[in-house]
C-alpha atoms as a PDB file:
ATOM      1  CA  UNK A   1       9.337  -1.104 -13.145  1.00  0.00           C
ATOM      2  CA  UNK A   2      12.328  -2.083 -10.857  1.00  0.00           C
ATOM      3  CA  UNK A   3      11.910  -3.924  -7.841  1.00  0.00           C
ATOM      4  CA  UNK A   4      12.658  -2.135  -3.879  1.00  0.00           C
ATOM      5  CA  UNK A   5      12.593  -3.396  -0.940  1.00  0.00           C
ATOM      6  CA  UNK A   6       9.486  -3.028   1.547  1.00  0.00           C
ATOM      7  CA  UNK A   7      10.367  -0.181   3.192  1.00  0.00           C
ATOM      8  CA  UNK A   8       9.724   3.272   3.563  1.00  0.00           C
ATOM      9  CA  UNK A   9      12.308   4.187   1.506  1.00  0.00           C
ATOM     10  CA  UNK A  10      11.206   1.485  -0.717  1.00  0.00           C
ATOM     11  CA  UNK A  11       7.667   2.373  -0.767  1.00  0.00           C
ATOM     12  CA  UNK A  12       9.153   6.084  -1.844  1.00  0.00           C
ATOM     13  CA  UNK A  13      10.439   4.816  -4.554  1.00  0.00           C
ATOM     14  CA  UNK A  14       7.699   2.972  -5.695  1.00  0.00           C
ATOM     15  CA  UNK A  15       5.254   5.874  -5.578  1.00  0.00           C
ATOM     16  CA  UNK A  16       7.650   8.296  -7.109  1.00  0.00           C
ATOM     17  CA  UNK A  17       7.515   6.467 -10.296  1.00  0.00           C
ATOM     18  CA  UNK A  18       3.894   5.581  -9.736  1.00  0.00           C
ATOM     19  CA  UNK A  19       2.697   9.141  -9.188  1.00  0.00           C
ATOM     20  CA  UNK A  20       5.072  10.233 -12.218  1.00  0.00           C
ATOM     21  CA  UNK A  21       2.517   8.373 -14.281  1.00  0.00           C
ATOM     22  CA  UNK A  22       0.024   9.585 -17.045  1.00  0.00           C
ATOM     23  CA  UNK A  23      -3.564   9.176 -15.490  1.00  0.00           C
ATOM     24  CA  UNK A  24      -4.638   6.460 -17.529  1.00  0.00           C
ATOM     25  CA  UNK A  25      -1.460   3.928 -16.754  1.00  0.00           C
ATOM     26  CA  UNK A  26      -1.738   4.675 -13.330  1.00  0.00           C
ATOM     27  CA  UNK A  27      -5.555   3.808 -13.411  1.00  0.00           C
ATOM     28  CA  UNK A  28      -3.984   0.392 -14.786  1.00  0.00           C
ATOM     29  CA  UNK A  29      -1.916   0.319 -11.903  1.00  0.00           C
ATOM     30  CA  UNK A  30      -4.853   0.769  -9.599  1.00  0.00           C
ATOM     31  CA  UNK A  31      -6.854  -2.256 -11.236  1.00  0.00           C
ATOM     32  CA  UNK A  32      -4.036  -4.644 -10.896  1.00  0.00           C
ATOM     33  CA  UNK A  33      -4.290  -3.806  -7.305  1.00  0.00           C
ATOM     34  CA  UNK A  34      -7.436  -4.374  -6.804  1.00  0.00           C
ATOM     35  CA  UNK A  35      -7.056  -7.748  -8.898  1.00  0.00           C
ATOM     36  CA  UNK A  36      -4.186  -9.341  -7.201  1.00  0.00           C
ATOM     37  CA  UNK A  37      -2.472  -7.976  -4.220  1.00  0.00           C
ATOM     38  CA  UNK A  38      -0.047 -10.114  -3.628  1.00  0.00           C
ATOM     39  CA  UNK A  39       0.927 -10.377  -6.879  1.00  0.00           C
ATOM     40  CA  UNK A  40       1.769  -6.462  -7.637  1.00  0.00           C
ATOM     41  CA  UNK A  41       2.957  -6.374  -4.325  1.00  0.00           C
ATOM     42  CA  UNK A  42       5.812  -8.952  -5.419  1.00  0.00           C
ATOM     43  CA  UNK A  43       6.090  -7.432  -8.868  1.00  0.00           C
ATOM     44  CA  UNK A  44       7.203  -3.997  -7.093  1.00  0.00           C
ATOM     45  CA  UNK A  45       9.161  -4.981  -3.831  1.00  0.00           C
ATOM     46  CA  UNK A  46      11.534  -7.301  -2.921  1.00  0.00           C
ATOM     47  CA  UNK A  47       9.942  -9.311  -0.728  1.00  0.00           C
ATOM     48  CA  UNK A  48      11.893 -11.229   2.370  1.00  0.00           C
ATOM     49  CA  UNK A  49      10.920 -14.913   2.757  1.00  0.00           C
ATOM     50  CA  UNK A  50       8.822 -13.839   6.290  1.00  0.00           C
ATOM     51  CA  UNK A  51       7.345 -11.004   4.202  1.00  0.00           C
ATOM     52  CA  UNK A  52       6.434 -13.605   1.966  1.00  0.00           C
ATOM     53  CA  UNK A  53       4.479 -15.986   4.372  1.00  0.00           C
ATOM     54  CA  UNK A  54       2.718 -13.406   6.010  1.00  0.00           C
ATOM     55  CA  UNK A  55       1.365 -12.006   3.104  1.00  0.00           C
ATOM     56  CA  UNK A  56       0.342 -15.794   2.137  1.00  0.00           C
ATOM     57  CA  UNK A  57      -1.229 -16.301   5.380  1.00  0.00           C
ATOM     58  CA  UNK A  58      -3.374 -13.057   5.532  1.00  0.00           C
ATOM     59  CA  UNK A  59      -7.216 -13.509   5.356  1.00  0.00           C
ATOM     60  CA  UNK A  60      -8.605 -13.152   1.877  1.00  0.00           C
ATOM     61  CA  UNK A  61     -11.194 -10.040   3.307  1.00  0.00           C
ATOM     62  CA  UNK A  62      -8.316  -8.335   5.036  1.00  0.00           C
ATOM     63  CA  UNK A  63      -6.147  -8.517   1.662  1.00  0.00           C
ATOM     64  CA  UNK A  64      -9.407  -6.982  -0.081  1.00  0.00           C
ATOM     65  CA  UNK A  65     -10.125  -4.163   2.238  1.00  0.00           C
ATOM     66  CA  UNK A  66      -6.771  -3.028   2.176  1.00  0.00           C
ATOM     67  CA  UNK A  67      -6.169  -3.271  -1.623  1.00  0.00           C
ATOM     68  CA  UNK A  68      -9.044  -0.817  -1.967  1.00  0.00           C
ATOM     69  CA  UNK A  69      -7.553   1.465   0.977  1.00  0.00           C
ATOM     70  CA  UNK A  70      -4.196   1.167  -1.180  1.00  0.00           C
ATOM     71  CA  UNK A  71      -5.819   1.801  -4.381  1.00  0.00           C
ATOM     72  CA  UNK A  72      -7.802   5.095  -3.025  1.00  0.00           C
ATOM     73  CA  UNK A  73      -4.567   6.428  -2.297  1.00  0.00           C
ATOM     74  CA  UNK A  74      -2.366   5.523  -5.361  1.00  0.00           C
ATOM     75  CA  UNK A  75      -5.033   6.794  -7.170  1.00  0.00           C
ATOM     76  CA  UNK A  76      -5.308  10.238  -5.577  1.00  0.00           C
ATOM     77  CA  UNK A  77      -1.436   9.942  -5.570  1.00  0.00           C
ATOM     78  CA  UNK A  78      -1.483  10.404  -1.621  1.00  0.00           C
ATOM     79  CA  UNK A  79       1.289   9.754   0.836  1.00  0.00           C
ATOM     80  CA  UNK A  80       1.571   6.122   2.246  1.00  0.00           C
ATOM     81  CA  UNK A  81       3.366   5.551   5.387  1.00  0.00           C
ATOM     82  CA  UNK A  82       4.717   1.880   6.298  1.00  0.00           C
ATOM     83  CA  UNK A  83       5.327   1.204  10.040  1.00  0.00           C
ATOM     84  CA  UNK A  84       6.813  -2.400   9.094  1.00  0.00           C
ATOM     85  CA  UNK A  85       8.656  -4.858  12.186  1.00  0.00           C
ATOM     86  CA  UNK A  86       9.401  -8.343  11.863  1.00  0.00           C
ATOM     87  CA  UNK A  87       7.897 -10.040  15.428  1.00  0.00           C
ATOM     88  CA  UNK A  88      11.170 -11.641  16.165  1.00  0.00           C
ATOM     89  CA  UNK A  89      12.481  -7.715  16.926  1.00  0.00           C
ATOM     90  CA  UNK A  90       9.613  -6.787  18.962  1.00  0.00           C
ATOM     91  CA  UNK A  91       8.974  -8.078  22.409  1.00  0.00           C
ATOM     92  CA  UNK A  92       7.915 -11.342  23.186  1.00  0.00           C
ATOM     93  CA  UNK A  93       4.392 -10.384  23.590  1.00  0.00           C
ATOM     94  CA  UNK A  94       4.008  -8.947  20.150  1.00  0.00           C
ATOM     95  CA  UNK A  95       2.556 -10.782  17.710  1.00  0.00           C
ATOM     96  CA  UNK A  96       1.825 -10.600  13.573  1.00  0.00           C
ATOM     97  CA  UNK A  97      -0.941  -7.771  12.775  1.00  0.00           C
ATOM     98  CA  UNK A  98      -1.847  -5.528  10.507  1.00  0.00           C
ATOM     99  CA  UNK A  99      -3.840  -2.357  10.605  1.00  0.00           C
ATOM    100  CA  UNK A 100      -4.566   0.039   7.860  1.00  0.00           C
ATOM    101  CA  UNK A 101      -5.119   3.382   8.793  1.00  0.00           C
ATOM    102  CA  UNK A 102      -6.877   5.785   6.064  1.00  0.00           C
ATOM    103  CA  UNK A 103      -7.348   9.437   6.576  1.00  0.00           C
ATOM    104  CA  UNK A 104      -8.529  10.905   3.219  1.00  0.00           C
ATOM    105  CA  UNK A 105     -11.113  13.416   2.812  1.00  0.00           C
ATOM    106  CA  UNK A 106     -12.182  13.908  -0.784  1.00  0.00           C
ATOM    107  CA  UNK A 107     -14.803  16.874  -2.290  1.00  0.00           C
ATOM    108  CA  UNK A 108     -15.973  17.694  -5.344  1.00  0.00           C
ATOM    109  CA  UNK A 109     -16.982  21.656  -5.948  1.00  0.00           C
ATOM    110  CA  UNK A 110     -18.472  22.822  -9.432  1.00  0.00           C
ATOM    111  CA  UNK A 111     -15.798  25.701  -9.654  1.00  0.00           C
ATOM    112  CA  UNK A 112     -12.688  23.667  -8.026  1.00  0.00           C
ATOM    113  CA  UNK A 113     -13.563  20.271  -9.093  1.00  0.00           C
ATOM    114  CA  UNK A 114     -12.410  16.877  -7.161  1.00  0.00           C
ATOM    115  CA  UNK A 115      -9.780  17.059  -4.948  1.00  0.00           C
ATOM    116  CA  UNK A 116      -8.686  14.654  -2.244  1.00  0.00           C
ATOM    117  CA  UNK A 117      -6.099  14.818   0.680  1.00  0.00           C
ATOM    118  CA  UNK A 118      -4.839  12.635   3.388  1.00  0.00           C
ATOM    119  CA  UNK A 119      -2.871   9.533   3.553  1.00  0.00           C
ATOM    120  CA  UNK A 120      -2.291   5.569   3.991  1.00  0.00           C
ATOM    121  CA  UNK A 121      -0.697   4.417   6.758  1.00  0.00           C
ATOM    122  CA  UNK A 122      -0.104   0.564   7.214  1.00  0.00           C
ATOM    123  CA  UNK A 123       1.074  -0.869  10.578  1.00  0.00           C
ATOM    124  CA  UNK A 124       2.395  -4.100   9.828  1.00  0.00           C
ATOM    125  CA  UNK A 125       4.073  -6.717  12.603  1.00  0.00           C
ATOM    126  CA  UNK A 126       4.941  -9.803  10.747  1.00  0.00           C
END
């Protein structure tokens, strides 16, 4: 898979191809996730040197709970919305964060079988 930057548009392109997948490669996907973060993150984006450093700064339980937010939605090939700024745009109060923000709802009915809706959205100030 070709490399985008991490951007909306980016992350787009990304899940086009993703969600163009057969069920059982995009279950692959989902495990590398949850394996390594970082490194699918890097294998799929082009990742600016700040980009970098943050990601190599964050907590190891914050990388985990948001690899598993991630992989809920790539697996139920949901929309995921990036609200990315680098702190030296923002104003000189800001400072680096993250938040995930999940919204899914997911049911399972004999006659209709599993379905899920919602989306990802990850507010990132690095």
């Amino acid at each position: 898979m070709s490399t985008f930057p991490f951007t909306q548009h980016g992350i787009n392109q990304v899940l086009e191809a993703l969600y163009q997948l057969p069920e059982e490669i995009l279950l692959e996907e989902v495990s590398m996730i949850q394996h390594d973060l970082i490194k699918w993150l890097n294998e799929h984006f082009d990742l600016e040197e700040n980009q970098q450093s943050y990601l190599q700064r964050l907590p190891n339980n914050l990388v985990y709970m948001v690899s598993r937010q991630l992989c809920i939605a790539i697996y139920n090939r949901l929309p995921i919305i990036l609200n990315a700024n680098s702190t030296d745009q923002l104003p000189h109060q800001a400072y680096e964060n993250i938040r995930a923000i999940s919204v899914t709802e997911t049911t399972y009915n004999p006659s209709l079988g599993f379905q899920s809706s919602g989306s990802l959205t990850l507010c990132v100030n690095y």
